[in-house]
C-alpha atoms as a PDB file:
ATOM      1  CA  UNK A   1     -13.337 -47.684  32.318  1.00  0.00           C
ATOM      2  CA  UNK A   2     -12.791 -49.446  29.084  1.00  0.00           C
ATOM      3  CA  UNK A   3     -16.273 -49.359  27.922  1.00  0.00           C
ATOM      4  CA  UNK A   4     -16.964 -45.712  28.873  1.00  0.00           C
ATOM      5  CA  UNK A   5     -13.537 -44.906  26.716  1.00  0.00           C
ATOM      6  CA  UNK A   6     -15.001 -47.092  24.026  1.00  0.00           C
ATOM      7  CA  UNK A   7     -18.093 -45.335  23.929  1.00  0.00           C
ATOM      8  CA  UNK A   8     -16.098 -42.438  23.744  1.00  0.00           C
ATOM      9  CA  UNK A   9     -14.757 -42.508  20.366  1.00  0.00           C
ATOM     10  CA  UNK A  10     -17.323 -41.240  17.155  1.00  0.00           C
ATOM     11  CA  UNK A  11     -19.077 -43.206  15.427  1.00  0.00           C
ATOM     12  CA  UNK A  12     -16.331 -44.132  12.501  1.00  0.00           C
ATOM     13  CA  UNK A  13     -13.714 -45.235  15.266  1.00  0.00           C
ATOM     14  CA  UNK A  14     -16.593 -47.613  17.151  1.00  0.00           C
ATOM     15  CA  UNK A  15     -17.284 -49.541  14.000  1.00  0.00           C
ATOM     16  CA  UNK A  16     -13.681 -49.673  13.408  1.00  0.00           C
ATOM     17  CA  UNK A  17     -13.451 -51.169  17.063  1.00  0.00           C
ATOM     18  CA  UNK A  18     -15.954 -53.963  16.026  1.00  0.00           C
ATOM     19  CA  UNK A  19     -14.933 -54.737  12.932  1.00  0.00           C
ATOM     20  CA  UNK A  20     -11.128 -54.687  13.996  1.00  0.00           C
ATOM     21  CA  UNK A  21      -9.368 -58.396  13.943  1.00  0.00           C
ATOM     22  CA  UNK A  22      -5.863 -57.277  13.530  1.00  0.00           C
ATOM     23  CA  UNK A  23      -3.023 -59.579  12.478  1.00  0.00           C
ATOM     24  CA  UNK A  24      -5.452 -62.058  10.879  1.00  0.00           C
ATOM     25  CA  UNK A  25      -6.077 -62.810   7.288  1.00  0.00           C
ATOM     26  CA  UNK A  26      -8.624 -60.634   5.438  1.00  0.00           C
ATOM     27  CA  UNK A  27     -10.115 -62.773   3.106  1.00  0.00           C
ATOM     28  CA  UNK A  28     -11.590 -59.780   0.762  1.00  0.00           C
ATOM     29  CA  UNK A  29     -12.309 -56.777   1.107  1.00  0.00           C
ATOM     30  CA  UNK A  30     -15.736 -57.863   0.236  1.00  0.00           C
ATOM     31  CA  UNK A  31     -15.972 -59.389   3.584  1.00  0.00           C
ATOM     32  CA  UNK A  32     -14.384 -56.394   5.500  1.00  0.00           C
ATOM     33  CA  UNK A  33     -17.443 -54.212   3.896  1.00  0.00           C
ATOM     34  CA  UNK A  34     -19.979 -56.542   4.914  1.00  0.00           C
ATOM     35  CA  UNK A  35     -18.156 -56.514   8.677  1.00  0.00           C
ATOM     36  CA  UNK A  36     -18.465 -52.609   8.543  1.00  0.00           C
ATOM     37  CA  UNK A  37     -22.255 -52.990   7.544  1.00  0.00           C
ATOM     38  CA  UNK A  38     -22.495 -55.074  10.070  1.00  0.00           C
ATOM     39  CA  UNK A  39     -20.936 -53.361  12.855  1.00  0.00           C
ATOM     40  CA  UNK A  40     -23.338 -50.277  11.593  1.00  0.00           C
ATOM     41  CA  UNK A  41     -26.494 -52.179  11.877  1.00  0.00           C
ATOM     42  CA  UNK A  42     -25.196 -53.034  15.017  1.00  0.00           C
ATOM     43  CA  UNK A  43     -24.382 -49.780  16.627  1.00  0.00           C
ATOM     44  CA  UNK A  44     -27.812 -48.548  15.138  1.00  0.00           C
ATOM     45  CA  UNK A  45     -29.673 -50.939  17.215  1.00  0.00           C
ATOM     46  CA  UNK A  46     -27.815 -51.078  20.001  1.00  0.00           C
ATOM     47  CA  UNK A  47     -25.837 -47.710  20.480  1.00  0.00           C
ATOM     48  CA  UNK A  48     -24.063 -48.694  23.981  1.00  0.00           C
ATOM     49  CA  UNK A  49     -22.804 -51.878  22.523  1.00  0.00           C
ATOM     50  CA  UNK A  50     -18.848 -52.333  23.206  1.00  0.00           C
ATOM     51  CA  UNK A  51     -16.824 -54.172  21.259  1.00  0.00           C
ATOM     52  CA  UNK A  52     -16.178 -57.620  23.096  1.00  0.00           C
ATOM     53  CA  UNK A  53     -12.506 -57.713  24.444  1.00  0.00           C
ATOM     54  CA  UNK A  54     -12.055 -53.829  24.344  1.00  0.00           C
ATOM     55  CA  UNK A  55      -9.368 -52.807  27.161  1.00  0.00           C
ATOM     56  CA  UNK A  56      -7.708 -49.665  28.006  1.00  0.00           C
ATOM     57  CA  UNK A  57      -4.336 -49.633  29.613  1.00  0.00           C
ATOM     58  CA  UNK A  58      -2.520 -46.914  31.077  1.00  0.00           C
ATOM     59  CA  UNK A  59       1.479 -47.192  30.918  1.00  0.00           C
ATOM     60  CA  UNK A  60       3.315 -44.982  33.368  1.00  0.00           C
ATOM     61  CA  UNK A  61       6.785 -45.219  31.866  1.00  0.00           C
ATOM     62  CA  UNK A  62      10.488 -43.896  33.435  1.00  0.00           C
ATOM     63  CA  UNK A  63      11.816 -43.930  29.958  1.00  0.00           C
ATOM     64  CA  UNK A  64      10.999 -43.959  26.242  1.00  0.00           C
ATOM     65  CA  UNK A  65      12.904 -44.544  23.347  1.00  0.00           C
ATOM     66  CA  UNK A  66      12.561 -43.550  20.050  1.00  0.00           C
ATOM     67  CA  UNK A  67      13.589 -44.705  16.611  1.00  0.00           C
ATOM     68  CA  UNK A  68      12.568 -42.929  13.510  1.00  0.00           C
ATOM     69  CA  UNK A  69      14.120 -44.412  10.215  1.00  0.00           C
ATOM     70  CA  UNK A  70      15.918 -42.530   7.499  1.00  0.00           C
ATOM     71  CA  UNK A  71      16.603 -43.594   3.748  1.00  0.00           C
ATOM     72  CA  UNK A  72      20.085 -42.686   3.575  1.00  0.00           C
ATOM     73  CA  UNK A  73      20.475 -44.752   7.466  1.00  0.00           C
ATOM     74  CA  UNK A  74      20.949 -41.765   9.226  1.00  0.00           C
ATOM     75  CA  UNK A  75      18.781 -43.041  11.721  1.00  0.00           C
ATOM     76  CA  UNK A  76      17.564 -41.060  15.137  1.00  0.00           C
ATOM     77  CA  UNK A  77      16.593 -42.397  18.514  1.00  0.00           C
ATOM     78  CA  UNK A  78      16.196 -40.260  20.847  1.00  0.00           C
ATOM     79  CA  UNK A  79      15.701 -40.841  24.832  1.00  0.00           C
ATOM     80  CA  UNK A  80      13.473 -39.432  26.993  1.00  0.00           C
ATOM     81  CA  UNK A  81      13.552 -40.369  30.677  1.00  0.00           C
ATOM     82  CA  UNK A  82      11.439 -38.597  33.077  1.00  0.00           C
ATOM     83  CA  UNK A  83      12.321 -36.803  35.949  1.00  0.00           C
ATOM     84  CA  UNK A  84      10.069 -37.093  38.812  1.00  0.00           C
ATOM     85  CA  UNK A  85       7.995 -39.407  40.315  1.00  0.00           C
ATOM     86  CA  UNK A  86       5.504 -42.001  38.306  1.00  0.00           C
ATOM     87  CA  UNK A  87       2.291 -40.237  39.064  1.00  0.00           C
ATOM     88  CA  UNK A  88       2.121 -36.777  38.890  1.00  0.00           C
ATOM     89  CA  UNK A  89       3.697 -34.109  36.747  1.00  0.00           C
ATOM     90  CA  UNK A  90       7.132 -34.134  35.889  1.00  0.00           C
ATOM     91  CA  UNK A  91       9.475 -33.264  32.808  1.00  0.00           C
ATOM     92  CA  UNK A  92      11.041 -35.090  30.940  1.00  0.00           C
ATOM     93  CA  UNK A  93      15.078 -35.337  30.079  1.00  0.00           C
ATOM     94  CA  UNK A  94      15.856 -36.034  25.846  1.00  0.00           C
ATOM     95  CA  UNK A  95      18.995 -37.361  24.917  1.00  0.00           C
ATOM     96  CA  UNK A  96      20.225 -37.791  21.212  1.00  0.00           C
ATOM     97  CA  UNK A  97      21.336 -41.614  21.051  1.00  0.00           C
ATOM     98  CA  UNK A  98      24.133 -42.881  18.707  1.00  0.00           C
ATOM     99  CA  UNK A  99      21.961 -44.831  15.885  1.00  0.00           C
END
C-alpha cells in the first residue's frame, strides 16, 4: 500500500520523497540541489523506485482538536468529535473551546 501511494504522487512530490531527511541539518543548499539531481537521475532510470522507509498510515480518530494562533492571543481551538462508529460514515460534532 505504501509504495503504490508513493508512486502515486507526480513527479515533483516523488523527488521530494527521496530527497526528504527532515529534522536534520542541511548543510547547503548546494547539497540539497545536488540531492534533487540526484533523486531525478534516479527516478529517470528507475521510474518505480520508492523512497526507502516510505509508510502510509491511516488514523481513524474519535476526536480532533484544533488550535489556530492569533497575534492579538485571541486564540481558537475548536473540537470536533465524531459521532458514529470508527469505520464508516459518520458526522462530526464542533465545539468552540475556551483558548
Amino acid at each position: 500500500m505504501s509504495a503504490t501511494e508513493f508512486l502515486s504522487r507526480s513527479p515533483a512530490s516523488r523527488v521530494a520523497g527521496l530527497v526528504g531527511r527532515q529534522s536534520e541539518p542541511l548543510g547547503s543548499m548546494t547539497a540539497y540541489d545536488a540531492a534533487v539531481r540526484a533523486a531525478e537521475a534516479l527516478l529517470e532510470d528507475a521510474p518505480d523506485a520508492v523512497a526507502p522507509g516510505h509508510t502510509v498510515y491511516r488514523l481513524l480518530a474519535r476526536e480532533v482538536e484544533f488550535w489556530q494562533g492569533d497575534r492579538d492571543r485571541r486564540h481558537i481551538r475548536l473540537l470536533y468529535v465524531r459521532n458514529g462508529p470508527l469505520a464508516g460514515p459518520a458526522s462530526w460534532t464542533r465545539t468552540l473551546l475556551w483558548p
